[in-house]
N, C-alpha and C. Protein backbone atom coordinates (compact mmCIF):
# COMPACT_ATOMS: atom_id res chain seq x y z
N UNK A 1 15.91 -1.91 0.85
CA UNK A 1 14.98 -3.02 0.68
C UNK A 1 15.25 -3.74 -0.64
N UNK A 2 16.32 -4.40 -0.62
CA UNK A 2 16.59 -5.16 -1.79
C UNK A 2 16.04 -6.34 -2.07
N UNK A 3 15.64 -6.91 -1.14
CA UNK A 3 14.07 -7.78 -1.42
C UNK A 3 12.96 -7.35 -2.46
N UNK A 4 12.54 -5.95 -2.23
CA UNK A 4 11.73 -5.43 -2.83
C UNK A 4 11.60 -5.16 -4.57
N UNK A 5 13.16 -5.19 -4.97
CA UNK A 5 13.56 -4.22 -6.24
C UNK A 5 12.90 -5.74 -7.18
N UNK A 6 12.85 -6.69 -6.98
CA UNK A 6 12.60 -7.96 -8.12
C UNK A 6 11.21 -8.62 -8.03
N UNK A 7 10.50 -7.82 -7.87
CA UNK A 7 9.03 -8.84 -7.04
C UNK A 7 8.69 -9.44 -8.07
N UNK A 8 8.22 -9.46 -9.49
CA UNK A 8 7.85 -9.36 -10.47
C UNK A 8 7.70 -10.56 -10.90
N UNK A 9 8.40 -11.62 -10.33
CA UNK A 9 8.11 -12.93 -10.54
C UNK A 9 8.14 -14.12 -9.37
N UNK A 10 7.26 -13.48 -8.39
CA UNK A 10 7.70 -13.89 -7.37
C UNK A 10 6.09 -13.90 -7.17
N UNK A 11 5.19 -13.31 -8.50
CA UNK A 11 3.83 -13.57 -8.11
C UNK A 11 2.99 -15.35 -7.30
N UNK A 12 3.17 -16.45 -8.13
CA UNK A 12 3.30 -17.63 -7.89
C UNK A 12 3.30 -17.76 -6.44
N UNK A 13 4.50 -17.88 -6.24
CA UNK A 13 5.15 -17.97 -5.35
C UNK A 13 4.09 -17.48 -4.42
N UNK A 14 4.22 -15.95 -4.16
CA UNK A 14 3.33 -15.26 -3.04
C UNK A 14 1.77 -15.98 -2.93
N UNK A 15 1.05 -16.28 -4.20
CA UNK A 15 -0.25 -16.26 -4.01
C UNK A 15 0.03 -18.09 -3.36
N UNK A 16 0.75 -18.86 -3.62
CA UNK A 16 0.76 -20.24 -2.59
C UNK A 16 1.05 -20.06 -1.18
N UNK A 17 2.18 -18.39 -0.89
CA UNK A 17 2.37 -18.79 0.59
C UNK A 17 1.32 -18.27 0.77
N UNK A 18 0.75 -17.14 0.36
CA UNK A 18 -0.67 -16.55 0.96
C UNK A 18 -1.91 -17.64 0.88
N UNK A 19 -1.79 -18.44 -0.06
CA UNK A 19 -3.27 -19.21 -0.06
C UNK A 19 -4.32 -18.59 -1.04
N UNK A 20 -4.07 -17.88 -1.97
CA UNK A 20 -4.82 -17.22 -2.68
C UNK A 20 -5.89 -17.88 -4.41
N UNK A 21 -6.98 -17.36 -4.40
CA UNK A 21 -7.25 -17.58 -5.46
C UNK A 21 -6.68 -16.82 -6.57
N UNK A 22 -6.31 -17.56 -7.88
CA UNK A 22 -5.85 -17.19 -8.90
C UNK A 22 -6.62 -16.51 -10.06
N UNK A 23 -7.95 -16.26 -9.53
CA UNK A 23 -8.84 -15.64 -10.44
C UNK A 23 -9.87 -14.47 -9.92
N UNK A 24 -8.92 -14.27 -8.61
CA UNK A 24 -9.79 -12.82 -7.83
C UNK A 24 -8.45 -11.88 -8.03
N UNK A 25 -8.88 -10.47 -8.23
CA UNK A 25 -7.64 -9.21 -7.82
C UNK A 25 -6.94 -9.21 -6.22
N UNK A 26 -6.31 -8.95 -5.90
CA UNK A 26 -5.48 -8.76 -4.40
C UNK A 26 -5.61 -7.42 -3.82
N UNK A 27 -6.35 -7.10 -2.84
CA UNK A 27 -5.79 -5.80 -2.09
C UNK A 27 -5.44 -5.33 -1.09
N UNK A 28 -4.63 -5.07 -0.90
CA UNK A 28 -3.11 -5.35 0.06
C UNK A 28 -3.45 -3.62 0.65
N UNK A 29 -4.06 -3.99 2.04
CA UNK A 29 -4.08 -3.31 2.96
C UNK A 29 -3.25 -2.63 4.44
N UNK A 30 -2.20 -1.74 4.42
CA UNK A 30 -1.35 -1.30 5.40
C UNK A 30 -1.73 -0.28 6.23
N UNK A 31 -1.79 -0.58 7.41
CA UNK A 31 -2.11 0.88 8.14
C UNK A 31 -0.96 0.95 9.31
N UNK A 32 0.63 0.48 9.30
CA UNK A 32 1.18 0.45 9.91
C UNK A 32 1.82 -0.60 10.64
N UNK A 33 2.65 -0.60 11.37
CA UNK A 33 2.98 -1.97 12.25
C UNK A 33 2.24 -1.59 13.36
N UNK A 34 1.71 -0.45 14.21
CA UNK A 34 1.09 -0.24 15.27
C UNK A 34 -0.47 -0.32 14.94
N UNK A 35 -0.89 0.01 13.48
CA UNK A 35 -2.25 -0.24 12.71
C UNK A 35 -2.78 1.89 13.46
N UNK A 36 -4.09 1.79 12.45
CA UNK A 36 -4.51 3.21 12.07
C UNK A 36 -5.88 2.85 12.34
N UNK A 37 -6.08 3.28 13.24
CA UNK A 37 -7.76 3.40 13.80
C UNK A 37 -8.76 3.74 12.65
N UNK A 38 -8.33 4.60 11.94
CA UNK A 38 -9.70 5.39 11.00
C UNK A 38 -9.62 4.21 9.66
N UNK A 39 -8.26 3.71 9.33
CA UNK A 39 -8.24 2.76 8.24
C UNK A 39 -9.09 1.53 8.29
N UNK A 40 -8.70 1.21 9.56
CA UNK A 40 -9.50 -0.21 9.75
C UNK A 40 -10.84 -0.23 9.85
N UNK A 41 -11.28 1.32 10.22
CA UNK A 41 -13.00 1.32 10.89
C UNK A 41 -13.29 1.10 9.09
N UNK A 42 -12.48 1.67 8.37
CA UNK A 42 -13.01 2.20 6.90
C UNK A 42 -13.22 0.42 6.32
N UNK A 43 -12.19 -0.16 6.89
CA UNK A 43 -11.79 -1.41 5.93
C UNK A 43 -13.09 -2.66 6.02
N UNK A 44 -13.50 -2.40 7.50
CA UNK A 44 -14.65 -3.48 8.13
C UNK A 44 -15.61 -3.28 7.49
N UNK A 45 -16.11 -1.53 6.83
CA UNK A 45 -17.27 -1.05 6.13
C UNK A 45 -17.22 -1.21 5.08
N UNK A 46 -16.17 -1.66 3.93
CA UNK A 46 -15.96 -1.95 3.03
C UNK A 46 -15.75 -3.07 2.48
N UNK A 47 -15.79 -4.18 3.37
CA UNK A 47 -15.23 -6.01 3.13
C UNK A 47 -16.46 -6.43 1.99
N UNK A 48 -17.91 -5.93 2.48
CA UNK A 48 -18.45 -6.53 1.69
C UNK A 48 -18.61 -6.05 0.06
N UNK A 49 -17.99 -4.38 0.23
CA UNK A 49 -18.21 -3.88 -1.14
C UNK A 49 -16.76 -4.98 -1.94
N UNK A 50 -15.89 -4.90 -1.11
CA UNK A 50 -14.62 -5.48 -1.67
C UNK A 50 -14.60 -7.28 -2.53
N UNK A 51 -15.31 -7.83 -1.51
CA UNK A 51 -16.00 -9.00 -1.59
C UNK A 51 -16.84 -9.53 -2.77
N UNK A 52 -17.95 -8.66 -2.82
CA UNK A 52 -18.47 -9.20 -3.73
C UNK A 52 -18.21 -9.05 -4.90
N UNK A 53 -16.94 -7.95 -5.12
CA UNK A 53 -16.62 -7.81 -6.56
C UNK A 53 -15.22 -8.52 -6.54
N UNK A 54 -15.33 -9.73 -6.23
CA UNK A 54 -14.51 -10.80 -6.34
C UNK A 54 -13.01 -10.10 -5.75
N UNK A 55 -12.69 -9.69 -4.35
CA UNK A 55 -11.62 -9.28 -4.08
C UNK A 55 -11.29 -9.86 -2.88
N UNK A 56 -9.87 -10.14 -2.94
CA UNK A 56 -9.08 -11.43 -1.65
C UNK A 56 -8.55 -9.85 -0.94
N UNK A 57 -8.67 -10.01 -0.30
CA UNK A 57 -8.33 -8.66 1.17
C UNK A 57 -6.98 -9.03 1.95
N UNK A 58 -6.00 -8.85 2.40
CA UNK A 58 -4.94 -8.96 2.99
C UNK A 58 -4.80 -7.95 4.02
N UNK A 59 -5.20 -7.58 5.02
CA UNK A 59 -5.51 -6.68 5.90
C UNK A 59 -4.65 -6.21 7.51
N UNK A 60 -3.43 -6.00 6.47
CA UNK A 60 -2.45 -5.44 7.99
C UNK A 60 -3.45 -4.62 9.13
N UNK A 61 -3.91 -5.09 9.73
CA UNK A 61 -4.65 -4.04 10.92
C UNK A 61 -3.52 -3.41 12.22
N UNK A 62 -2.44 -4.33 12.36
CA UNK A 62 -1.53 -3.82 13.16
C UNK A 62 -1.64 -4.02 14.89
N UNK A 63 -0.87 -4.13 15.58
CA UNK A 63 -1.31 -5.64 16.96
C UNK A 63 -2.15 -4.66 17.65
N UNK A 64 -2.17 -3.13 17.42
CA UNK A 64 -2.76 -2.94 18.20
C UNK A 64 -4.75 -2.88 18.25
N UNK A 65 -4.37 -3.53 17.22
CA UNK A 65 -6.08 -3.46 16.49
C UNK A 65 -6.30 -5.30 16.20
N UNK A 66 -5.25 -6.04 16.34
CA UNK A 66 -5.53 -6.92 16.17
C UNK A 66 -6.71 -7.84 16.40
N UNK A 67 -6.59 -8.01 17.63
CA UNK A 67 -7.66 -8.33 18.31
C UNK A 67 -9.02 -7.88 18.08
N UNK A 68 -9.33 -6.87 18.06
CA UNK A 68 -10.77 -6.01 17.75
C UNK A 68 -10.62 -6.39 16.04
N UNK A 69 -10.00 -6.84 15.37
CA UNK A 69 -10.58 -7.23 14.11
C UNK A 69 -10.51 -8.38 13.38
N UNK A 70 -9.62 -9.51 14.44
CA UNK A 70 -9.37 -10.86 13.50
C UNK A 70 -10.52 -11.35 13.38
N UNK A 71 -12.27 -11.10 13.64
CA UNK A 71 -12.96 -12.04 13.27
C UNK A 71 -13.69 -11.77 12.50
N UNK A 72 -12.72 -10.88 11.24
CA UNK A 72 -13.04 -10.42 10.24
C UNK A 72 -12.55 -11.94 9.59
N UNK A 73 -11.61 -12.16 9.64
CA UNK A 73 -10.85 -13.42 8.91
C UNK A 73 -11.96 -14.52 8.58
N UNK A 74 -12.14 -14.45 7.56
CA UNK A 74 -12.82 -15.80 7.23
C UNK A 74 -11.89 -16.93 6.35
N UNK A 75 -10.65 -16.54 6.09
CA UNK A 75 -9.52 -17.14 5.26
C UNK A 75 -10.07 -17.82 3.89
N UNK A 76 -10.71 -17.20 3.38
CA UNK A 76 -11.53 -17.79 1.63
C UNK A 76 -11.24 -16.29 0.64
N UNK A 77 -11.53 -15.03 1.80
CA UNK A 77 -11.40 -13.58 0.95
C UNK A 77 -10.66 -12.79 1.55
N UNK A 78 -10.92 -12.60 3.47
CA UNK A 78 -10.08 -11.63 4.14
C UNK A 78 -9.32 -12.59 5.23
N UNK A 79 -7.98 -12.16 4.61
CA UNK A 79 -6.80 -12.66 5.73
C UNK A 79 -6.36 -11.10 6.69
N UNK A 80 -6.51 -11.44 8.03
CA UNK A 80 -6.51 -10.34 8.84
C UNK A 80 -5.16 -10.55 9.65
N UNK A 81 -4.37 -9.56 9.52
CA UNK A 81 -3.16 -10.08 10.26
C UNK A 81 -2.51 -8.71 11.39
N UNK A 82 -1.83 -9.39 12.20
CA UNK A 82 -0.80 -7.82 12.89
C UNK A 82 -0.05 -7.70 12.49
N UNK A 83 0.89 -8.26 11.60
CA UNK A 83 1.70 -8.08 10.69
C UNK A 83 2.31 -8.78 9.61
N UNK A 84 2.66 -8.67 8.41
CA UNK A 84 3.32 -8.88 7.82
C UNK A 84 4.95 -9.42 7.37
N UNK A 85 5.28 -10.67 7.84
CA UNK A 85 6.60 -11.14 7.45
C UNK A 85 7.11 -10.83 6.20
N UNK A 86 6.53 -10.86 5.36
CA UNK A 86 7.32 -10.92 4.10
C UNK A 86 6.42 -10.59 2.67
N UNK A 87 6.92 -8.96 2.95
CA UNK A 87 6.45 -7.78 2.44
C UNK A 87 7.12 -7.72 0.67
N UNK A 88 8.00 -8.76 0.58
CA UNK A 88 8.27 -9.00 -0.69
C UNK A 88 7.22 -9.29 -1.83
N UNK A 89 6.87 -10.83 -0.80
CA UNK A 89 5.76 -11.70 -1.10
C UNK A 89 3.96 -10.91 -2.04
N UNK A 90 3.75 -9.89 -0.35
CA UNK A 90 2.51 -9.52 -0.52
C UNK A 90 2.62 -8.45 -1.85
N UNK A 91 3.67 -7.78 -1.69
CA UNK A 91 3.47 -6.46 -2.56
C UNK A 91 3.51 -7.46 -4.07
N UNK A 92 4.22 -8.23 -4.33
CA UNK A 92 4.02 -9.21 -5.30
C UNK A 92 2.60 -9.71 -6.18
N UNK A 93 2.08 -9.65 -4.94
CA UNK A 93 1.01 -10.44 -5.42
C UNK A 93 -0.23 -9.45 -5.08
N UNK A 94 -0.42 -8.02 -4.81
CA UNK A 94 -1.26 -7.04 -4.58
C UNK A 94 -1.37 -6.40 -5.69
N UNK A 95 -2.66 -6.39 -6.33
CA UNK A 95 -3.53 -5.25 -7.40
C UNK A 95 -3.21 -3.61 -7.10
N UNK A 96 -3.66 -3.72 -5.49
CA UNK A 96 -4.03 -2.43 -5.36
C UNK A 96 -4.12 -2.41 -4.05
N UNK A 97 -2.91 -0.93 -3.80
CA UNK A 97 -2.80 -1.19 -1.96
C UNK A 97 -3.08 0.47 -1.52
N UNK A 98 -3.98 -0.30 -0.26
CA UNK A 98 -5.09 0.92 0.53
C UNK A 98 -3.45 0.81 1.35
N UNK A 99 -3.13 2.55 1.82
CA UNK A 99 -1.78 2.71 2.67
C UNK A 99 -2.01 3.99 3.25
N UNK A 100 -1.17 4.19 4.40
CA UNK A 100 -1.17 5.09 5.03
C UNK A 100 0.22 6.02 4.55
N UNK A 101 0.58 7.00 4.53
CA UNK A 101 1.78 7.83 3.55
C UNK A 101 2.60 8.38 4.46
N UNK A 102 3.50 7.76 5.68
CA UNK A 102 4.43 7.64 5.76
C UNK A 102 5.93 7.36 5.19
N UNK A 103 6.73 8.15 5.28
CA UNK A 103 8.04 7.82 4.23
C UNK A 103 8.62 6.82 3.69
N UNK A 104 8.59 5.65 4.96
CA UNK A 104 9.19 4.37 4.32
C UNK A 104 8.08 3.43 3.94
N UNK A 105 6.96 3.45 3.94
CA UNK A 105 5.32 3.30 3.15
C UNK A 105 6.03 3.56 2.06
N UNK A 106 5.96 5.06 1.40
CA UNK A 106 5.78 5.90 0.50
C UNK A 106 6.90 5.52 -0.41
N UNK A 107 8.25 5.75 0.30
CA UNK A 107 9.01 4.97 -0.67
C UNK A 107 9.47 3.30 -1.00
N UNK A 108 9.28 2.55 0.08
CA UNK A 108 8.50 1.26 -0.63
C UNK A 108 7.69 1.21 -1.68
N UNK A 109 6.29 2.13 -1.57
CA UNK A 109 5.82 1.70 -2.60
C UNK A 109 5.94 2.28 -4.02
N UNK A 110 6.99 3.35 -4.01
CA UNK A 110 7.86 3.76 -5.50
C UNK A 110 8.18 2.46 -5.73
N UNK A 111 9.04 1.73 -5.08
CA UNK A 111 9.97 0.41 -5.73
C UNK A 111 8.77 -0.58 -6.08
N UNK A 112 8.02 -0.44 -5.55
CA UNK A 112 7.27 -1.95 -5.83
C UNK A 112 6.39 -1.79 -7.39
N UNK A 113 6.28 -0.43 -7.51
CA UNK A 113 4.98 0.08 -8.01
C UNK A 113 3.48 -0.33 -8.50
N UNK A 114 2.95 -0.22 -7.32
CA UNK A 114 1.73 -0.52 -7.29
C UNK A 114 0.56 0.33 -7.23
N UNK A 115 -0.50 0.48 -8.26
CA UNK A 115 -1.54 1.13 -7.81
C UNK A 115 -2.00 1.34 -6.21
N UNK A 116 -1.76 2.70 -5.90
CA UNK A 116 -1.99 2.96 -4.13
C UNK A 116 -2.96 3.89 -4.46
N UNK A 117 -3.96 3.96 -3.07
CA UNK A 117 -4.81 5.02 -2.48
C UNK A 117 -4.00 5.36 -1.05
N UNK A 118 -3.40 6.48 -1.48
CA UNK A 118 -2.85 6.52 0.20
C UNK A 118 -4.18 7.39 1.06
N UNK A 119 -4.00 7.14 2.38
CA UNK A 119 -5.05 7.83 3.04
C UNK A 119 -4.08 8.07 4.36
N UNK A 120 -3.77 9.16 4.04
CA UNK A 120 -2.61 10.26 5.29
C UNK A 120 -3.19 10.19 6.42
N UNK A 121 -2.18 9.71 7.26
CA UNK A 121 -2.52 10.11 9.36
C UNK A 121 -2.56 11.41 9.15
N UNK A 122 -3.62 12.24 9.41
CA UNK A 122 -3.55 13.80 9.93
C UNK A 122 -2.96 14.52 11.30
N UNK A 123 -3.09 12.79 12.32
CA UNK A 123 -2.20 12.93 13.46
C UNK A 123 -0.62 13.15 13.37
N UNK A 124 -0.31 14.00 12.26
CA UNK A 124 1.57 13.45 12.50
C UNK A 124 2.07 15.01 12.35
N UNK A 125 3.65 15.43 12.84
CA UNK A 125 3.80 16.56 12.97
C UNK A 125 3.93 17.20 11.61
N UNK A 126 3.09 18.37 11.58
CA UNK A 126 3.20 19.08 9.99
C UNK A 126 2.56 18.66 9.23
N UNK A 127 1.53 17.87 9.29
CA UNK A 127 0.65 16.94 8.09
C UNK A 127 1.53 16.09 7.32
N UNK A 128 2.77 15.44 7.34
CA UNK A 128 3.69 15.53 6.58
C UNK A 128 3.23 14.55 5.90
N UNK A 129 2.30 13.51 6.19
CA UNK A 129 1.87 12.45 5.41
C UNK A 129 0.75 13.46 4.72
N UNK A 130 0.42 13.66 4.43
CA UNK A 130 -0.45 14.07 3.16
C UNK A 130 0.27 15.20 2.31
N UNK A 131 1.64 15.93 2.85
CA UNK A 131 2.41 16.05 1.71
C UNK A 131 3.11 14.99 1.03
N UNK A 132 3.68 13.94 1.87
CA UNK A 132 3.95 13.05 1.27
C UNK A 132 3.08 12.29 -0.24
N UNK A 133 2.02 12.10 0.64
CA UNK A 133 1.04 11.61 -1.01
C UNK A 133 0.86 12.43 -1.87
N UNK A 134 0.45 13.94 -1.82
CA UNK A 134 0.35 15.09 -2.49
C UNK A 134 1.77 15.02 -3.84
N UNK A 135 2.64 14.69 -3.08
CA UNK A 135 4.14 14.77 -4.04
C UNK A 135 3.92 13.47 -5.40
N UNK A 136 3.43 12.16 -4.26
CA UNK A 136 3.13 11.12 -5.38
C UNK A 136 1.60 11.53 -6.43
N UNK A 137 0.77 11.83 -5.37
CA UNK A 137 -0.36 12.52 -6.29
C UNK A 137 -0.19 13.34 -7.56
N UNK A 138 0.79 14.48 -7.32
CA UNK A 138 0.51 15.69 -8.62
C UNK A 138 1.35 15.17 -9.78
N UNK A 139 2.07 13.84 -9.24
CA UNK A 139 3.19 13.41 -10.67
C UNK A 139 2.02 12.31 -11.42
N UNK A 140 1.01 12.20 -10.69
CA UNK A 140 0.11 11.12 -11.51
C UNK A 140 0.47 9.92 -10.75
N UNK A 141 1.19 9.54 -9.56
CA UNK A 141 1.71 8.05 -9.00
C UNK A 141 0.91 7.60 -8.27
N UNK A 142 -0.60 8.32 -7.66
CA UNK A 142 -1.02 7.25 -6.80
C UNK A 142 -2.53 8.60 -6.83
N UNK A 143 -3.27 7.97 -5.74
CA UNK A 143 -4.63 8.52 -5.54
C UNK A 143 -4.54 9.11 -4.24
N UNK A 144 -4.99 9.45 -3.42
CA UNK A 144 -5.25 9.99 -2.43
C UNK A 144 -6.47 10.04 -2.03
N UNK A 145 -7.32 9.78 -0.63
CA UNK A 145 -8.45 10.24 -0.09
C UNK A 145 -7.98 10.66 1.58
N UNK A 146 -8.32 11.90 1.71
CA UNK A 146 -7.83 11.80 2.92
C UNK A 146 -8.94 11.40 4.62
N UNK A 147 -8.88 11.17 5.57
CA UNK A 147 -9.72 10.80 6.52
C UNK A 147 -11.06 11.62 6.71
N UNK A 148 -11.06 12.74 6.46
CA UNK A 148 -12.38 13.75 6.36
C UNK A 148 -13.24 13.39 5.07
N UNK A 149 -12.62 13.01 4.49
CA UNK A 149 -13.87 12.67 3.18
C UNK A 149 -13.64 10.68 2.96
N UNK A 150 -13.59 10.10 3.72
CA UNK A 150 -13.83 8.51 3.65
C UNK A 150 -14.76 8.29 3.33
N UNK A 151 -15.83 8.67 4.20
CA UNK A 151 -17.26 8.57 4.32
C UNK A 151 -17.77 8.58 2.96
N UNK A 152 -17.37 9.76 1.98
CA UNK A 152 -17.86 10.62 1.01
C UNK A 152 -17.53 9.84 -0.31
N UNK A 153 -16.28 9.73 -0.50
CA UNK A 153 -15.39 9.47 -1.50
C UNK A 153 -14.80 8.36 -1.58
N UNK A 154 -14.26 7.42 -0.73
CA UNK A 154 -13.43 6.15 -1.08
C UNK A 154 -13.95 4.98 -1.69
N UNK A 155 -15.12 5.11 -1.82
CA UNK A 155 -15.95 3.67 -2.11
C UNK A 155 -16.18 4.12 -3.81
N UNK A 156 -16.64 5.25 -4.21
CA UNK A 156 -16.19 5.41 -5.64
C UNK A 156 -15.03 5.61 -6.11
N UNK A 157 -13.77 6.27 -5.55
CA UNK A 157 -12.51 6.30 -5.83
C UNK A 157 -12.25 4.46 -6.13
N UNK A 158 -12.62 3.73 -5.12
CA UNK A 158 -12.14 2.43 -5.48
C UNK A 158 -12.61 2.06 -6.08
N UNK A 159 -13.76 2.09 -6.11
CA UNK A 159 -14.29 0.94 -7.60
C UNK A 159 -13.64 1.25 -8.58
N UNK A 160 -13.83 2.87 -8.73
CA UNK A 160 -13.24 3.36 -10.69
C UNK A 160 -12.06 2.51 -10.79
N UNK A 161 -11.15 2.64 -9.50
CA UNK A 161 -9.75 1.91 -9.64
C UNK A 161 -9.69 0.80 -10.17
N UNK A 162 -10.66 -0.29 -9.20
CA UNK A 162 -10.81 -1.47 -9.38
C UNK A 162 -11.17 -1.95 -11.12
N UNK A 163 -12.02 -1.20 -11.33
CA UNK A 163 -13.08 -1.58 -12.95
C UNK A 163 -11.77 -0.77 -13.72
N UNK A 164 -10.84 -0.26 -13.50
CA UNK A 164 -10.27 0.43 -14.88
C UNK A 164 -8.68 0.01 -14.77
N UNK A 165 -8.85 -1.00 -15.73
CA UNK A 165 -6.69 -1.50 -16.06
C UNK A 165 -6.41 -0.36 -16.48
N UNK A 166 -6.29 0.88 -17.21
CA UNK A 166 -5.62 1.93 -17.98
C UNK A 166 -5.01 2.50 -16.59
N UNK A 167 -5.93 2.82 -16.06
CA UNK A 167 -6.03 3.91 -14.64
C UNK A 167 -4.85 3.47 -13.92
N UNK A 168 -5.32 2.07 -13.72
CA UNK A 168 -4.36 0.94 -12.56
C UNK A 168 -2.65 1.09 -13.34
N UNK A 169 -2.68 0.76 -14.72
CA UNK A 169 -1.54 0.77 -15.14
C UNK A 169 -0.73 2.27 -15.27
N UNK A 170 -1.23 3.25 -15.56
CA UNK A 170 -1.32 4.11 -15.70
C UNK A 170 -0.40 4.72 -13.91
N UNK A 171 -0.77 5.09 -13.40
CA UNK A 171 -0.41 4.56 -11.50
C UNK A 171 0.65 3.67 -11.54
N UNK A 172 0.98 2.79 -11.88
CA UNK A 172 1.88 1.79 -11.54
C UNK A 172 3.46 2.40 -12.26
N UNK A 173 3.38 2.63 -13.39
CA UNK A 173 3.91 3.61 -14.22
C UNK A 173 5.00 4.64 -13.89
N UNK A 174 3.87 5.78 -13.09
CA UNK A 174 4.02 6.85 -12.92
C UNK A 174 4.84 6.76 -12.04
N UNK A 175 4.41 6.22 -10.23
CA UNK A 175 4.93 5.82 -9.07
C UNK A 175 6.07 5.55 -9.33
N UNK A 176 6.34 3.95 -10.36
CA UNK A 176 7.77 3.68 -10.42
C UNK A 176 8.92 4.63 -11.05
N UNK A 177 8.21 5.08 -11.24
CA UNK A 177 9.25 6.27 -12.23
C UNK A 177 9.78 7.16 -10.64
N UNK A 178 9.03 7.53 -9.82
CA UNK A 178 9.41 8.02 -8.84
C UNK A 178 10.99 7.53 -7.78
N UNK A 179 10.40 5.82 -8.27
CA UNK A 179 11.54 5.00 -6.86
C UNK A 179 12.87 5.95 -6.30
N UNK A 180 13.12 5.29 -5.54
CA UNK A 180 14.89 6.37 -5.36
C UNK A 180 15.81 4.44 -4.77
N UNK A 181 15.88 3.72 -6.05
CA UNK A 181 16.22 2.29 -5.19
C UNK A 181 17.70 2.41 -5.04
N UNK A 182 18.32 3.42 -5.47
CA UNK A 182 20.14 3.48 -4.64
C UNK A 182 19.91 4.84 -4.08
N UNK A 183 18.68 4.99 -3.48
CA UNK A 183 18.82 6.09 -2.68
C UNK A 183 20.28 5.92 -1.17
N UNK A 184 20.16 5.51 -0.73
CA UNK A 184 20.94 5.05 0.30
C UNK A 184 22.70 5.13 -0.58
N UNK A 185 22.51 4.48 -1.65
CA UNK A 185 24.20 4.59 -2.25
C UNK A 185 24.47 6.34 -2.37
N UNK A 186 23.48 6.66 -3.06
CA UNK A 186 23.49 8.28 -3.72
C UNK A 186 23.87 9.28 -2.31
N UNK A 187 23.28 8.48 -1.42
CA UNK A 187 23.55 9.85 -0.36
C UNK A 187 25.04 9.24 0.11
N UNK A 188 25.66 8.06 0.32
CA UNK A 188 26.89 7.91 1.03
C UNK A 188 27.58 8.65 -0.25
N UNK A 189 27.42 8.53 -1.24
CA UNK A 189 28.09 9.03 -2.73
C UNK A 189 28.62 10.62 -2.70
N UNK A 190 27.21 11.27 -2.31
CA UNK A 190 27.58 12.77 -2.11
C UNK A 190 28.49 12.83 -0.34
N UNK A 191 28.47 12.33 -0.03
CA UNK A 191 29.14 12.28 1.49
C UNK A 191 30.54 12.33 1.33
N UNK A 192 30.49 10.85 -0.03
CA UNK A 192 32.10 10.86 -0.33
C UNK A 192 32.57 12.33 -0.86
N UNK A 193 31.74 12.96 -1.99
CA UNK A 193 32.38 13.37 -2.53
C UNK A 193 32.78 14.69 -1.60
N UNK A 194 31.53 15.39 -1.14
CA UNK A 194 31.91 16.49 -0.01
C UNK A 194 33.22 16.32 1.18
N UNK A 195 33.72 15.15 1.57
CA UNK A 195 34.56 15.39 2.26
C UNK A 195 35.93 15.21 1.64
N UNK A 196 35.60 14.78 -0.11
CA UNK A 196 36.90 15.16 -0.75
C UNK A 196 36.76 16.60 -1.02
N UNK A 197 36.62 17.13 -1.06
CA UNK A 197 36.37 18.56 -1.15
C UNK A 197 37.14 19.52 -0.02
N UNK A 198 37.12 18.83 1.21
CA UNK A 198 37.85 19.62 2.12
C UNK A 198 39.11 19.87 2.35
């Protein structure tokens, strides 16, 4: 994703193709290209906490949820979409992104580094998404809430996020330190070198 490695000034830019105000935070919502049932129920219960503390919503719901949630869209705070073209753009111009912790999620959002709350599918083989966040979690790179405690926990997890730059920067930091952005070179690299070896 070499799109991804330069976002950094590409803020501008994103908040005109998005349509955005320049004096609210961004939070850049993913629950997949197929979308995550428990994310979105969470996201509809949360528009107004998000809202009134001056926050523009970007809300991948995913086609298969599409429908059951575009008339969330009021296009002033929440843009509701099935997907995302140009993931350069959004991660650009996102504060703070609610995600689901899938691998190519997970390592996207090393490169981008952005304050994340991941919230793991428990549906997947091995839990592997909530080891996944667990790995970004214990280095300090991101937050975690997982689907059994939404109810409980996400609405204070976010605010603290929201109200605290140290925290936010702090996260952004950590994550990037994680990236693997010549991951893909590094592994043809050891490939080379192992079959000089033979």
């Amino acid at each position: 994703r070499q799109d991804l490695i330069d976002i950094k000034n590409k803020k501008q830019q994103a908040r005109d193709y998005f349509n955005l105000a320049e004096d609210k935070k961004v939070l850049l919502v993913l629950g997949g290209s197929l979308g995550a049932r428990r994310v979105n129920q969470l996201i509809a219960k949360e528009l107004v906490n998000f809202t009134s503390q001056n926050v523009q919503v970007i809300w991948q719901c995913g086609k298969l949820y599409f429908d059951e949630y575009q008339r969330y869209n009021d296009n002033e705070n929440v843009q509701v979409m099935s997907f995302i073209d140009r993931m350069d753009l959004v991660y650009a111009v996102a504060d703070i992104v609610i995600s689901r912790a899938g691998a190519s999620s997970v390592s996207e959002l090393c490169i981008v580094g952005k304050p994340v709350i991941f919230i793991p599918s428990p549906n997947v083989a091995e839990d592997h998404q909530t080891k996944n966040a667990k790995a970004i979690v214990d280095k300090g790179g991101a937050l975690m809430v997982k689907e059994g405690e939404l109810d409980t926990k996400f609405t204070e997890i976010f605010n603290n996020l929201l109200n605290d730059g140290n925290q936010q920067k702090s996260l952004s930091e950590n994550i990037e330190k994680l990236a693997k952005v010549n991951a893909t070179k590094d592994i043809v690299d050891e490939i080379v070198k192992l079959i000089k070896r033979q």
